[in-house]
N, C-alpha and C. Protein backbone atom coordinates (compact mmCIF):
# COMPACT_ATOMS: atom_id res chain seq x y z
N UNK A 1 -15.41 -76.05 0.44
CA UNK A 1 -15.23 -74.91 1.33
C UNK A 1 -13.92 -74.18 1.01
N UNK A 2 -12.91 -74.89 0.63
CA UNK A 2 -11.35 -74.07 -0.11
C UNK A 2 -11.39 -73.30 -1.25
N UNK A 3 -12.52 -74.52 -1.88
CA UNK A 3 -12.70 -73.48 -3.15
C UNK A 3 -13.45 -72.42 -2.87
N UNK A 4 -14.64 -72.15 -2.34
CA UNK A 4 -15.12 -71.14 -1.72
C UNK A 4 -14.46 -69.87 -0.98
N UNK A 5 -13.49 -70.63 -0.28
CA UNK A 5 -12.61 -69.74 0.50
C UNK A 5 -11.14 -69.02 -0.82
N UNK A 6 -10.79 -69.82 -1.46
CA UNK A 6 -10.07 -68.82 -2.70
C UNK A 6 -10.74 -68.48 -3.60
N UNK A 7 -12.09 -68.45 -4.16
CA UNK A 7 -13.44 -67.36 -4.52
C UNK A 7 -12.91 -65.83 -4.01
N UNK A 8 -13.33 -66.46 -2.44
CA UNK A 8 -13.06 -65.13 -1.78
C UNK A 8 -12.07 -64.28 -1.54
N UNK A 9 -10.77 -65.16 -1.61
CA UNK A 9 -9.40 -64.22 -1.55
C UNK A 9 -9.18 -63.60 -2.95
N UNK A 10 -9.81 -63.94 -4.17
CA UNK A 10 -9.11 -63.53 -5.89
C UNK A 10 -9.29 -62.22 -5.55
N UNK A 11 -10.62 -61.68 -5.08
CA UNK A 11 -11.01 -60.64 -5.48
C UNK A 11 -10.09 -59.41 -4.44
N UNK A 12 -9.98 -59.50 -3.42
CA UNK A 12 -9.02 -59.31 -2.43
C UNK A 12 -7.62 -59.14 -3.21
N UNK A 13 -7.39 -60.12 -3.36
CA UNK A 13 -5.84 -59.96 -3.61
C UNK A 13 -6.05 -59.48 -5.40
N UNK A 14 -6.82 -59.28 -6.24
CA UNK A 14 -6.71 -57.90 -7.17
C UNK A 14 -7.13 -57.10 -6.85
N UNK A 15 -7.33 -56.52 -5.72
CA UNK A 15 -8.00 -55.00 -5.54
C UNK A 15 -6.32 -54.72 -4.79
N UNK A 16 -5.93 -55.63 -3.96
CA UNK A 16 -4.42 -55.22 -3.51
C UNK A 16 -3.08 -54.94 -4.41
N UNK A 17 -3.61 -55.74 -5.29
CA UNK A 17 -2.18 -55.69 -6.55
C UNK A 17 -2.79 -54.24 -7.44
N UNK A 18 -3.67 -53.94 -7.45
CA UNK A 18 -4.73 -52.93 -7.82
C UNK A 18 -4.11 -51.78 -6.96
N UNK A 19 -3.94 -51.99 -5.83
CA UNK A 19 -3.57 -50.15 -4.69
C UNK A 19 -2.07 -50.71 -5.19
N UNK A 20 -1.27 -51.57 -4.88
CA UNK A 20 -0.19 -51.67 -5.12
C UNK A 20 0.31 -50.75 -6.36
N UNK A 21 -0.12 -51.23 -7.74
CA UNK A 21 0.20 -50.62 -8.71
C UNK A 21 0.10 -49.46 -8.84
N UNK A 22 -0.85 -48.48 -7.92
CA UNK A 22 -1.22 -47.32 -7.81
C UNK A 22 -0.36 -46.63 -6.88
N UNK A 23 0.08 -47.15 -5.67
CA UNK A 23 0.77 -46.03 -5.09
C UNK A 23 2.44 -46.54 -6.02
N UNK A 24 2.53 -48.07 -6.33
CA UNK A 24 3.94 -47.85 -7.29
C UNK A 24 4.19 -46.67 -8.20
N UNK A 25 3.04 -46.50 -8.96
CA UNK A 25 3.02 -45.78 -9.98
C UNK A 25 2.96 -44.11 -9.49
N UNK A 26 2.24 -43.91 -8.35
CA UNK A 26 2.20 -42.45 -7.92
C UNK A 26 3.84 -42.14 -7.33
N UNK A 27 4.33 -43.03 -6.73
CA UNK A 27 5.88 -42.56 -6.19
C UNK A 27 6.97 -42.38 -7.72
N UNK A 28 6.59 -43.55 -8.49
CA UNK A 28 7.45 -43.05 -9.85
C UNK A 28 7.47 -41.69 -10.74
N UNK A 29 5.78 -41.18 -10.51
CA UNK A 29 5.00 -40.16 -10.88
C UNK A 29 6.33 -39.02 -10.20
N UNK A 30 5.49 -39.13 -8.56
CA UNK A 30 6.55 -37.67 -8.14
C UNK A 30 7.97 -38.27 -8.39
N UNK A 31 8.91 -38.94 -8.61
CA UNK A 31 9.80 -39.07 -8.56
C UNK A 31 10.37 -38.44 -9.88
N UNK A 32 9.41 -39.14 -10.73
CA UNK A 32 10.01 -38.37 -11.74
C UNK A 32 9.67 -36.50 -12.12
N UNK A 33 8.70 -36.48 -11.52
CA UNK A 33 8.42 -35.47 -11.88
C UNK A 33 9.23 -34.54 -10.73
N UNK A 34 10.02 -35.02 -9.72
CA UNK A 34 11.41 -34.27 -9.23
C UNK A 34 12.26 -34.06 -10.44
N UNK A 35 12.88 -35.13 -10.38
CA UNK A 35 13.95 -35.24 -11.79
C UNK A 35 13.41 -34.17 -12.62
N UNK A 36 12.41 -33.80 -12.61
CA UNK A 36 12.37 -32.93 -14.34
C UNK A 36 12.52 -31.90 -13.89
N UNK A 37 12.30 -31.23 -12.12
CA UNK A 37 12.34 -30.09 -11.87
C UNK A 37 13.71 -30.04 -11.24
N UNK A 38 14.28 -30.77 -10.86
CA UNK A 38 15.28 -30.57 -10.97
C UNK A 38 16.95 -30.24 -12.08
N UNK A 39 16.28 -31.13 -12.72
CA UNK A 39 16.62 -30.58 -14.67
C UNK A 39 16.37 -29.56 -15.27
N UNK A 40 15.05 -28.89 -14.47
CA UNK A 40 14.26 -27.87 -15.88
C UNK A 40 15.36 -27.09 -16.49
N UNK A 41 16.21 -26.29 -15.15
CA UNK A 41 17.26 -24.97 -15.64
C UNK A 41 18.25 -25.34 -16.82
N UNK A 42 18.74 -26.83 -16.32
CA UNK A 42 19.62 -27.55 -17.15
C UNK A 42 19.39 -27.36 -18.33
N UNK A 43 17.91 -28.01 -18.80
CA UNK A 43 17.61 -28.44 -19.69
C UNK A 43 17.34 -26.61 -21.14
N UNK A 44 16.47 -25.78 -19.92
CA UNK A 44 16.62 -24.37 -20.71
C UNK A 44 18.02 -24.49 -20.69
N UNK A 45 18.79 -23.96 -19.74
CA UNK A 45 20.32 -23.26 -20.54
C UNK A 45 21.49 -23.99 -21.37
N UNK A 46 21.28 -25.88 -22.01
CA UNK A 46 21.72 -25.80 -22.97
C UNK A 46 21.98 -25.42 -23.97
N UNK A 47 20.99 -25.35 -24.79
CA UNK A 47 20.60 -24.66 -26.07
C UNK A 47 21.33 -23.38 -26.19
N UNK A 48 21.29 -22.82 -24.75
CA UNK A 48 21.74 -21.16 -24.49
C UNK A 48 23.39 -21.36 -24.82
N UNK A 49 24.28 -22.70 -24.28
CA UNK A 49 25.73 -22.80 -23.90
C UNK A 49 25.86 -22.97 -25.45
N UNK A 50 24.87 -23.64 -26.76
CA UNK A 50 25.38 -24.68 -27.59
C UNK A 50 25.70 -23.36 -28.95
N UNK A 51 24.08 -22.29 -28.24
CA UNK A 51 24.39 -20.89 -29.01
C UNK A 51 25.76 -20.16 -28.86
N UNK A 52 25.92 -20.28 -27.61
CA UNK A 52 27.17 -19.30 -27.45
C UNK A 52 28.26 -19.45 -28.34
N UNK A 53 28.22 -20.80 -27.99
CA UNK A 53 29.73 -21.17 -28.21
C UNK A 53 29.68 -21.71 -30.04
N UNK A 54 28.22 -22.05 -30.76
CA UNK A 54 28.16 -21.52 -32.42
C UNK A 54 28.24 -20.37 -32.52
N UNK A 55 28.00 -19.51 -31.79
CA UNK A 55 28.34 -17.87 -32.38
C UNK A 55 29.25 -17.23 -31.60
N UNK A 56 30.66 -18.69 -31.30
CA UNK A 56 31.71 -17.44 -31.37
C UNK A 56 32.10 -16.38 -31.68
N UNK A 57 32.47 -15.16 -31.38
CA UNK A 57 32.90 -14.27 -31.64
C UNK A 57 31.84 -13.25 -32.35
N UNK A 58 30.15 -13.41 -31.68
CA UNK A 58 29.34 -12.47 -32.21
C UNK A 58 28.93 -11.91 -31.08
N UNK A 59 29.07 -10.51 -31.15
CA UNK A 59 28.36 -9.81 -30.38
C UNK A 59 26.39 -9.87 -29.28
N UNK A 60 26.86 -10.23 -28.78
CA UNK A 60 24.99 -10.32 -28.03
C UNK A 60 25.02 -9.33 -26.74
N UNK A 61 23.59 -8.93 -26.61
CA UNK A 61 22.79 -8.53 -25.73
C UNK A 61 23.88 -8.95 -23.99
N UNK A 62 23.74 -10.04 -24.13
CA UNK A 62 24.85 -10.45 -22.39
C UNK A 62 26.32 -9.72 -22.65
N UNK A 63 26.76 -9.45 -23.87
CA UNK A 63 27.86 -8.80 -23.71
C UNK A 63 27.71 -7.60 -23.89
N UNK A 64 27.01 -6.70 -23.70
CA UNK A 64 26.83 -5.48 -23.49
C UNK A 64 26.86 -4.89 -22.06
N UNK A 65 26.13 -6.08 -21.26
CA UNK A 65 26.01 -6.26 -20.08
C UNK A 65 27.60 -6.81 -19.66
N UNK A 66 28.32 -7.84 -19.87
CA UNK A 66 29.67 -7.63 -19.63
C UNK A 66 30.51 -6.79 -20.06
N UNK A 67 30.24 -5.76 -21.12
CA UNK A 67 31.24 -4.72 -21.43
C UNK A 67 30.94 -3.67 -20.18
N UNK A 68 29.91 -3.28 -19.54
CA UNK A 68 29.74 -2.77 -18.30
C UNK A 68 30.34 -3.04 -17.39
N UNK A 69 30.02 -4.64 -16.92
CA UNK A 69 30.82 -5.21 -16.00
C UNK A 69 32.74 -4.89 -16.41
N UNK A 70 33.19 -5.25 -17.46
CA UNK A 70 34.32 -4.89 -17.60
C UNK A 70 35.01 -3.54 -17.92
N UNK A 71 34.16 -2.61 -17.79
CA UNK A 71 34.97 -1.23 -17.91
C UNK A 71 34.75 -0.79 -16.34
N UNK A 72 34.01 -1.55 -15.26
CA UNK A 72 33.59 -1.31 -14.26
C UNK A 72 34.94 -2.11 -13.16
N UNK A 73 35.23 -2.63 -14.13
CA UNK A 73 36.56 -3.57 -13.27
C UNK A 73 38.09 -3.12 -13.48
N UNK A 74 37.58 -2.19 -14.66
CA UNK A 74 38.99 -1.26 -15.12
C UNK A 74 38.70 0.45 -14.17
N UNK A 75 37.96 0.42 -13.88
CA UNK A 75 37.87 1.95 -13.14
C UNK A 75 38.02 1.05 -11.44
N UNK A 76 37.86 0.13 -10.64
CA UNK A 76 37.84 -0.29 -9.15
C UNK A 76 39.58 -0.62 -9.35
N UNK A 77 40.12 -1.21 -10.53
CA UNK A 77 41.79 -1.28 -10.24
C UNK A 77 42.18 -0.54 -10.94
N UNK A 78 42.22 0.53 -11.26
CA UNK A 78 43.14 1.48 -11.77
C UNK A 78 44.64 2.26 -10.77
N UNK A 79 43.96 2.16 -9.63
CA UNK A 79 44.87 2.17 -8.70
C UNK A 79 46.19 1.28 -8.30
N UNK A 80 45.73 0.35 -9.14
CA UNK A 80 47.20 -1.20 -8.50
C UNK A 80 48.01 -0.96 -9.57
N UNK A 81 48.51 0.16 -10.63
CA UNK A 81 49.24 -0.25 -11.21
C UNK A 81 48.66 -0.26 -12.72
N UNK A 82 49.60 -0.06 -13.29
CA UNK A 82 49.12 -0.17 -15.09
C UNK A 82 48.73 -1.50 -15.47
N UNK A 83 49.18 -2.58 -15.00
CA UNK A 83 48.76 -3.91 -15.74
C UNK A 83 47.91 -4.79 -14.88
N UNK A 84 47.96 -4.26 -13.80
CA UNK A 84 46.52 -4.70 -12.91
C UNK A 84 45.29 -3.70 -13.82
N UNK A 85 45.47 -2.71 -13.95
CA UNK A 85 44.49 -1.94 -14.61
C UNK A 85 43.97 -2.11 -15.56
N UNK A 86 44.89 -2.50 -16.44
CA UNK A 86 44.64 -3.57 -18.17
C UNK A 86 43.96 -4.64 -17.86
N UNK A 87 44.14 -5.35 -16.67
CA UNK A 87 43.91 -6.63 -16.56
C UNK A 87 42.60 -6.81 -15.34
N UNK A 88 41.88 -5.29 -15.00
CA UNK A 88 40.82 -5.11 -14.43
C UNK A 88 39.60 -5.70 -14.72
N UNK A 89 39.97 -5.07 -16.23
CA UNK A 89 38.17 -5.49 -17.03
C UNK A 89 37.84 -6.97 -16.88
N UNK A 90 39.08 -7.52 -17.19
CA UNK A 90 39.27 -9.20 -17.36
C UNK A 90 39.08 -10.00 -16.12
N UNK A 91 39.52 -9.31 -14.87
CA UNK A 91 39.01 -9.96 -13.79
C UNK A 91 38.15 -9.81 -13.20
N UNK A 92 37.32 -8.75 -13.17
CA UNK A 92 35.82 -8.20 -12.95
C UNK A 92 35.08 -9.02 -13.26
N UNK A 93 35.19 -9.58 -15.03
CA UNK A 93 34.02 -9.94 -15.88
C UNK A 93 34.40 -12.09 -15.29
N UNK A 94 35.38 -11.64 -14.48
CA UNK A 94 35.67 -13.51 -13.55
C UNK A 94 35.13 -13.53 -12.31
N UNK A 95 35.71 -12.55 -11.09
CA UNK A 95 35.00 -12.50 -9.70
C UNK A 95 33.76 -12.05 -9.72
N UNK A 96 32.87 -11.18 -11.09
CA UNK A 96 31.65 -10.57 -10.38
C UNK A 96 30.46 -11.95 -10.12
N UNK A 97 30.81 -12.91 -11.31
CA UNK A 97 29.61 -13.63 -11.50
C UNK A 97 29.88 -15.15 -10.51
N UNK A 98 31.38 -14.81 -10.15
CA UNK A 98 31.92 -16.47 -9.07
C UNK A 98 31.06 -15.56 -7.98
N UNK A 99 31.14 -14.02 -7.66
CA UNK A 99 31.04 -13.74 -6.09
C UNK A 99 29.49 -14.13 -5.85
N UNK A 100 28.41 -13.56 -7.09
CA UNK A 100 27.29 -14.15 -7.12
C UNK A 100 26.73 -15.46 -6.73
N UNK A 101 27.58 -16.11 -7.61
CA UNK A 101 27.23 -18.14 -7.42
C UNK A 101 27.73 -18.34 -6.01
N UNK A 102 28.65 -17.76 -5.45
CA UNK A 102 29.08 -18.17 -4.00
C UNK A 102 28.08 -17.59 -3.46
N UNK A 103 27.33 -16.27 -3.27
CA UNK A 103 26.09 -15.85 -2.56
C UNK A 103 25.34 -17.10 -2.70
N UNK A 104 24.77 -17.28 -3.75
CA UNK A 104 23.63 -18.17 -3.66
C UNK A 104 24.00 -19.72 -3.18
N UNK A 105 25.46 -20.22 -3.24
CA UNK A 105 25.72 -21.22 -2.56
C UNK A 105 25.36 -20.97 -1.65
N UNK A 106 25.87 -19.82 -0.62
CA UNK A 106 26.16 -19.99 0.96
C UNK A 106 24.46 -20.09 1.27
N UNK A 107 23.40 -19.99 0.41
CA UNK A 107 22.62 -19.38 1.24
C UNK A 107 21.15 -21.03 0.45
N UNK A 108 22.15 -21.69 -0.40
CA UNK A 108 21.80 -22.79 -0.42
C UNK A 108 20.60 -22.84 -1.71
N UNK A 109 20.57 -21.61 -2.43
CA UNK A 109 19.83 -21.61 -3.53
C UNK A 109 20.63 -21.58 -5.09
N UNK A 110 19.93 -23.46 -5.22
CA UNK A 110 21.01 -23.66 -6.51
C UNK A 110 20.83 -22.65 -7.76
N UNK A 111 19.03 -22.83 -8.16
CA UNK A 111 18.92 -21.77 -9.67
C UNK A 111 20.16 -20.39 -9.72
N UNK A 112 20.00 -20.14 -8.45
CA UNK A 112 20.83 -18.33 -8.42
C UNK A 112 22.32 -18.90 -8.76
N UNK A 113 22.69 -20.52 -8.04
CA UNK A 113 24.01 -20.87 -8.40
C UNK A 113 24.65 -20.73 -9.74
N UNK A 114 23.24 -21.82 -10.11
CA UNK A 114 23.49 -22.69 -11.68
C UNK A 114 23.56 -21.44 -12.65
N UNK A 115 22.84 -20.14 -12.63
CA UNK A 115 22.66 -19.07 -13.67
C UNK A 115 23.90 -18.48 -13.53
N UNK A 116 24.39 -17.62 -12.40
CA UNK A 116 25.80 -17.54 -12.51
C UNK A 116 26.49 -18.34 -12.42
N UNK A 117 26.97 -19.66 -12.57
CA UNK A 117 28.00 -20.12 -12.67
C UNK A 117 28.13 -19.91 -14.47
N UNK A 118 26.91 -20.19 -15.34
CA UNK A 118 26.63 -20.03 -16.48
C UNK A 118 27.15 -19.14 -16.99
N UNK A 119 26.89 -17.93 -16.39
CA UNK A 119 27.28 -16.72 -16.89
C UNK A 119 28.69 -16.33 -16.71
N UNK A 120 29.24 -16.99 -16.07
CA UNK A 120 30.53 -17.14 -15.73
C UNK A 120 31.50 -17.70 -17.33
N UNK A 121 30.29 -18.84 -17.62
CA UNK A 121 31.09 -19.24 -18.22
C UNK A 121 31.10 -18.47 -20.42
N UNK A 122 29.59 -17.75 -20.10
CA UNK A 122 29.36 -17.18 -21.21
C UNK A 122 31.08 -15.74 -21.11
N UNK A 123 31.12 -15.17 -20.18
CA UNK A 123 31.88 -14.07 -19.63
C UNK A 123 33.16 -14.61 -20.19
N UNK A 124 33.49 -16.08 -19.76
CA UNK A 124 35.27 -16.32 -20.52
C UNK A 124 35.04 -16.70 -21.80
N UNK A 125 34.01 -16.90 -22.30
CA UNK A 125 33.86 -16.68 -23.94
C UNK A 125 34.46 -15.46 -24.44
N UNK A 126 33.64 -14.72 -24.24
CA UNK A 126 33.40 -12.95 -24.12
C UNK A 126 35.69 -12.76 -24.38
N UNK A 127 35.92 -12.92 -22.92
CA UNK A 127 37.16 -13.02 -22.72
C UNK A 127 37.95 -13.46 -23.50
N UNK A 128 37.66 -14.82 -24.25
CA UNK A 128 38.52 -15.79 -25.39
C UNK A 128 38.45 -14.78 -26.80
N UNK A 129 37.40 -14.01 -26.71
CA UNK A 129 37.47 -13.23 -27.93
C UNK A 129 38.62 -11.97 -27.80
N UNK A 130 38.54 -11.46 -27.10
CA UNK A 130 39.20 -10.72 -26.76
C UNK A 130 40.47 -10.77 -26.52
N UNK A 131 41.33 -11.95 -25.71
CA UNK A 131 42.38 -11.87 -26.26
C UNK A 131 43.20 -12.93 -27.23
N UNK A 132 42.30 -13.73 -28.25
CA UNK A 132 42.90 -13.95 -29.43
C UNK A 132 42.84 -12.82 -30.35
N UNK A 133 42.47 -11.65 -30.29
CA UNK A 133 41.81 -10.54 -31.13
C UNK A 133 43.26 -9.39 -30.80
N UNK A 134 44.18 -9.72 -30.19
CA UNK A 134 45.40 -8.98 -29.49
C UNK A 134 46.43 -8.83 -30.40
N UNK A 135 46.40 -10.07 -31.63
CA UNK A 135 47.54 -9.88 -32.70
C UNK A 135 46.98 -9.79 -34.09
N UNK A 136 45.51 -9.76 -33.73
CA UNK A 136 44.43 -9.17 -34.67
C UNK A 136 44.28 -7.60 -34.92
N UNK A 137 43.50 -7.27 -33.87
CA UNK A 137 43.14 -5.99 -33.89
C UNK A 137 42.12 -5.51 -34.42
N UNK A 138 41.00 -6.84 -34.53
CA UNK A 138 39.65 -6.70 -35.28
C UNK A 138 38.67 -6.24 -34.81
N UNK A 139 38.33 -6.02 -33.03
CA UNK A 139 37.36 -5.43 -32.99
C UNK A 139 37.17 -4.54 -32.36
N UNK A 140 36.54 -3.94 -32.63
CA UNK A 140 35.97 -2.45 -31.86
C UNK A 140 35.76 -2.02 -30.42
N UNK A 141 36.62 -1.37 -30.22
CA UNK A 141 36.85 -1.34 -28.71
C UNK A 141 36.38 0.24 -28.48
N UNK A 142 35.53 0.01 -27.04
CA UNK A 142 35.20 1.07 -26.50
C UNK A 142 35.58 2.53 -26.76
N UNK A 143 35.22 3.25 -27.56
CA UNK A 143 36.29 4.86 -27.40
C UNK A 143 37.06 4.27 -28.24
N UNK A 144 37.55 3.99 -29.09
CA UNK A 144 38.81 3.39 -29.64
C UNK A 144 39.95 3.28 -28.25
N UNK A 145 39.46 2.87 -27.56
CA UNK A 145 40.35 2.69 -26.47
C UNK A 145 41.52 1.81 -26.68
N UNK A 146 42.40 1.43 -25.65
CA UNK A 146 43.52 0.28 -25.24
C UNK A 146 42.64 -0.66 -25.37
N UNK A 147 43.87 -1.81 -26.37
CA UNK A 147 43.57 -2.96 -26.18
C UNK A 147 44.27 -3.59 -24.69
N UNK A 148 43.38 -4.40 -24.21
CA UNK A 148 43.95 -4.04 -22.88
C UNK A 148 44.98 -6.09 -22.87
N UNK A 149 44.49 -6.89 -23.77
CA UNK A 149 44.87 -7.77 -23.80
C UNK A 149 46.54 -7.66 -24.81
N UNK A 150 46.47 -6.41 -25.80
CA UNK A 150 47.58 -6.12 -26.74
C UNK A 150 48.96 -5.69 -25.31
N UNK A 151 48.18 -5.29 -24.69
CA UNK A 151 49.59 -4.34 -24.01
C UNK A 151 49.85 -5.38 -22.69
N UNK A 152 48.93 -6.31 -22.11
CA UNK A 152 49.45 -7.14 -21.20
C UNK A 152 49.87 -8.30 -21.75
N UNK A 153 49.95 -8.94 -23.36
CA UNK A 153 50.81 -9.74 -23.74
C UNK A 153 52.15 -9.20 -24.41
N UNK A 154 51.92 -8.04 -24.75
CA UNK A 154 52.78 -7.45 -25.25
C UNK A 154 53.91 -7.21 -24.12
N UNK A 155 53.46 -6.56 -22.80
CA UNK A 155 54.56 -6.35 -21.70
C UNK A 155 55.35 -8.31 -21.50
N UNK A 156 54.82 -8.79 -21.53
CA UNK A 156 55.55 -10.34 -21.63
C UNK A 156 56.28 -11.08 -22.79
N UNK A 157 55.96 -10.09 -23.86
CA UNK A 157 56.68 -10.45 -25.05
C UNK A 157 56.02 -11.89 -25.37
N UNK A 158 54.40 -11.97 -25.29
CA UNK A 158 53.91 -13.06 -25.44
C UNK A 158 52.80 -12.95 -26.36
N UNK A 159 53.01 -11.63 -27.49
CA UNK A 159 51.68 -12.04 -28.52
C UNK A 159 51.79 -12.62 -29.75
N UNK A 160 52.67 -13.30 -29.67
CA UNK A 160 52.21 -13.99 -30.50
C UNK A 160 51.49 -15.44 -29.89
N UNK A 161 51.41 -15.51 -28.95
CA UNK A 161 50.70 -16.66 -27.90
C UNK A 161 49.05 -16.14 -28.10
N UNK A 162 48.89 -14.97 -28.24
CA UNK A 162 46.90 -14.89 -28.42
C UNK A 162 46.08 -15.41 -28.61
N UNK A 163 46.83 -16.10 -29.74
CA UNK A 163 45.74 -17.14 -30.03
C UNK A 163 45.27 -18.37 -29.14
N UNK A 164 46.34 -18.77 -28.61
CA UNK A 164 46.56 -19.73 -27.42
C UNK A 164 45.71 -19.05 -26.23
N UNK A 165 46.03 -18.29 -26.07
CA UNK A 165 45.36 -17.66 -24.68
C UNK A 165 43.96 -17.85 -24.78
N UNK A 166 43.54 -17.12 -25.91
CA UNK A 166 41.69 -17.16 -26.66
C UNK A 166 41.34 -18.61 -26.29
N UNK A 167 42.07 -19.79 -27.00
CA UNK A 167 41.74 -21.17 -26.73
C UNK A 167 41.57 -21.58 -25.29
N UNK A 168 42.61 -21.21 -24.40
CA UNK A 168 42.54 -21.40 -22.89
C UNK A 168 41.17 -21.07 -22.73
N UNK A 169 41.22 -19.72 -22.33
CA UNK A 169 39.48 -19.16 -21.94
C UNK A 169 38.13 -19.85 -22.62
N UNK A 170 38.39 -20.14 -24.39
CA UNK A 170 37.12 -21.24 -24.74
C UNK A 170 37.44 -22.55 -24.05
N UNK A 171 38.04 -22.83 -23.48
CA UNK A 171 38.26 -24.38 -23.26
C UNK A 171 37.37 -24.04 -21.69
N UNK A 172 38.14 -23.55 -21.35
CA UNK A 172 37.59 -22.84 -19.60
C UNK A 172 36.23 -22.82 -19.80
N UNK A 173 35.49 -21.75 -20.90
CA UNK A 173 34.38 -21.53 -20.78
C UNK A 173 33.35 -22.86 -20.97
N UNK A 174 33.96 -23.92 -21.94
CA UNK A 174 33.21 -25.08 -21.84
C UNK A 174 33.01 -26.15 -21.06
N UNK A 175 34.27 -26.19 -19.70
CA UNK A 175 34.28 -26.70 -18.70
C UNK A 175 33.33 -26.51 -17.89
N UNK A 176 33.05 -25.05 -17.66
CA UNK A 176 32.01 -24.32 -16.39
C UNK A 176 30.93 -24.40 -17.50
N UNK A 177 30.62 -24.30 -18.54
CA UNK A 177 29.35 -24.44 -19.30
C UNK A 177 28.61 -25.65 -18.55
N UNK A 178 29.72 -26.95 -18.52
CA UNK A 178 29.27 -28.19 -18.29
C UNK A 178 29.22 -28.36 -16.94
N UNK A 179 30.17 -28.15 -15.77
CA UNK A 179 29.46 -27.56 -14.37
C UNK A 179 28.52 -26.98 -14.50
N UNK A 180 27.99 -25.72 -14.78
CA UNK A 180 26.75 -25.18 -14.66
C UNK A 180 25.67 -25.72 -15.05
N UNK A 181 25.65 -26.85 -15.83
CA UNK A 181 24.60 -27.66 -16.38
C UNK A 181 24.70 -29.04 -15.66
N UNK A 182 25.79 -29.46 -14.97
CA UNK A 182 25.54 -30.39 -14.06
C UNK A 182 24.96 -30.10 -12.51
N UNK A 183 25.20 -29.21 -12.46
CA UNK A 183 24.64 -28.76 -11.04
C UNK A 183 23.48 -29.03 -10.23
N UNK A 184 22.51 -30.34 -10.87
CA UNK A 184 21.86 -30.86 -10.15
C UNK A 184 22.66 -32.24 -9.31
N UNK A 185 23.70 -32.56 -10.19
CA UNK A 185 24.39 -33.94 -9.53
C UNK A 185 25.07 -33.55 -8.19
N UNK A 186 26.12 -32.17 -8.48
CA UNK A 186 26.68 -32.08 -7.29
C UNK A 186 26.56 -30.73 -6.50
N UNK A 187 25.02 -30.25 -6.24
CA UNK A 187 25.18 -28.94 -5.60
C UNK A 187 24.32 -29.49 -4.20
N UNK A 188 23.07 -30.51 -4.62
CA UNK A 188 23.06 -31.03 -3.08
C UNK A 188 23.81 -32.24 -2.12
N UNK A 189 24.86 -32.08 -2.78
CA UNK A 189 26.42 -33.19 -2.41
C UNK A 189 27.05 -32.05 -1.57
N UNK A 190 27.41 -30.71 -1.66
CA UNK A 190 27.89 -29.94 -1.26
C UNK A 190 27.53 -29.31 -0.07
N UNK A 191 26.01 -28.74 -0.52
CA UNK A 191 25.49 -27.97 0.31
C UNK A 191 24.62 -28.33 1.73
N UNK A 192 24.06 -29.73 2.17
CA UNK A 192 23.94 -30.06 3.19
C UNK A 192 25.62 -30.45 4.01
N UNK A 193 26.49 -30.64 3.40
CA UNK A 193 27.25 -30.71 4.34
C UNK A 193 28.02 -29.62 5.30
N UNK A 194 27.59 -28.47 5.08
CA UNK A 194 27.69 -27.35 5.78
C UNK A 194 26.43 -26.82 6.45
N UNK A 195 26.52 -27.15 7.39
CA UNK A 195 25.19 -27.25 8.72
C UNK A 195 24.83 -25.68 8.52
N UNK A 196 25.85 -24.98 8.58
CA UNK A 196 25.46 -23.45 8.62
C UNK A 196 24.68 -22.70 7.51
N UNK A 197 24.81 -23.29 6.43
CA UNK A 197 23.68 -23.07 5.04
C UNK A 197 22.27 -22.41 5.61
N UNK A 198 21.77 -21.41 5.71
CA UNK A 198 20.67 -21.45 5.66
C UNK A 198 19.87 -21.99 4.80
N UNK A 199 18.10 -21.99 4.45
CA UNK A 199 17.74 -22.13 3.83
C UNK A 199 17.13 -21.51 2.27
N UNK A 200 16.84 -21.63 1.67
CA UNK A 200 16.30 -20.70 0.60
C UNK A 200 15.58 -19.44 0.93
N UNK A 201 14.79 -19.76 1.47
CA UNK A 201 13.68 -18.94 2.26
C UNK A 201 15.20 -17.29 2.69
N UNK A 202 15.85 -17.57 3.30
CA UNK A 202 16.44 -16.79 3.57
C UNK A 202 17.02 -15.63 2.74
N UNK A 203 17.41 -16.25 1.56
CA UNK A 203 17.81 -15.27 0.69
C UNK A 203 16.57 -13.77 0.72
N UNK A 204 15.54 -13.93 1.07
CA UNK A 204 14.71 -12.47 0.86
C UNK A 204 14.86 -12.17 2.14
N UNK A 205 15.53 -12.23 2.78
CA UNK A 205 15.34 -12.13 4.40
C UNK A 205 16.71 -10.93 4.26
């Protein structure tokens, strides 16, 4: 009759190790398949950070779009002064794309974060060219315009430092490269702890 009676439990207890393995395997399923969507952006805008920064000092498509942004930051301070004015373009092409990533923080939508913080960091590339290029004089500037990095190291009696400066801004730009590509570890560390966050949904609102 025992043996009879564990007959009857085998089949039982593999149909249970049977659902077992199945919902194990379905929670690993979505789990992972979070992880990947949570990665995806990551995973596109490497390649994008690894280009940038091999084609130092080449002209692209996003910097056309920051030469906008930066002649747009030299006409809003022209008013503060001659070397706030020089030093317009340069801070434009810094607050336009932080003021962005802070929108999409407050409002709790990382992609809008993670892309501008990115672009933030493509922008002090952009920047690193520009003023190691101050005791150069190699590239082609708007209108043959002011170099605007020649005359604000120059008022400090600091160009022969350009080159140094250029390095600062690539170093900068590879820091926030690597924030902007970590930003799945610490953007929902941040953003539930401010109750007032709306939700995603809100941003079209």
């Amino acid at each position: 009759m025992i043996a009879s009676f564990k007959e009857f439990l085998i089949p039982i207890d593999q149909k249970m190790n049977e659902q077992i393995g199945i919902i194990s395997m379905a929670i690993i399923n979505t789990a992972l398949k979070e992880q990947i969507k949570n990665w995806a952006l990551s995973l596109f805008l490497f390649p994008w950070a690894v280009y940038f920064l091999a084609n130092y000092g080449k002209y692209t498509l996003l910097d056309q779009i920051n030469l906008i942004i930066h002649e747009a930051g030299h006409f809003f301070f022209m008013f503060f002064g001659s070397l706030i004015h020089a030093a317009g373009g340069t801070i434009m092409q810094i607050i336009f794309p932080l003021f962005l990533a802070f929108y999409f923080l407050r409002h709790g939508y990382r992609p809008g974060v993670q892309l501008f913080i990115f672009w933030l960091g493509q922008n002090l590339i952009s920047i690193s060219v520009y003023a190691a290029d101050a005791n150069k004089l190699k590239l082609r500037l708007l209108g043959n315009g002011k170099h605007d990095w020649l005359y604000m190291l120059g008022r400090f009696k600091l160009l022969e430092s350009a080159d140094l400066a250029g390095d600062i801004f690539l170093y900068l730009a590879v820091l926030v490269f690597i924030l902007a590509l970590m930003t799945p570890l610490w953007f929902d560390r941040i953003v539930p702890s401010a109750s007032s966050f709306p939700s995603q949904r809100s941003i079209s609102n």
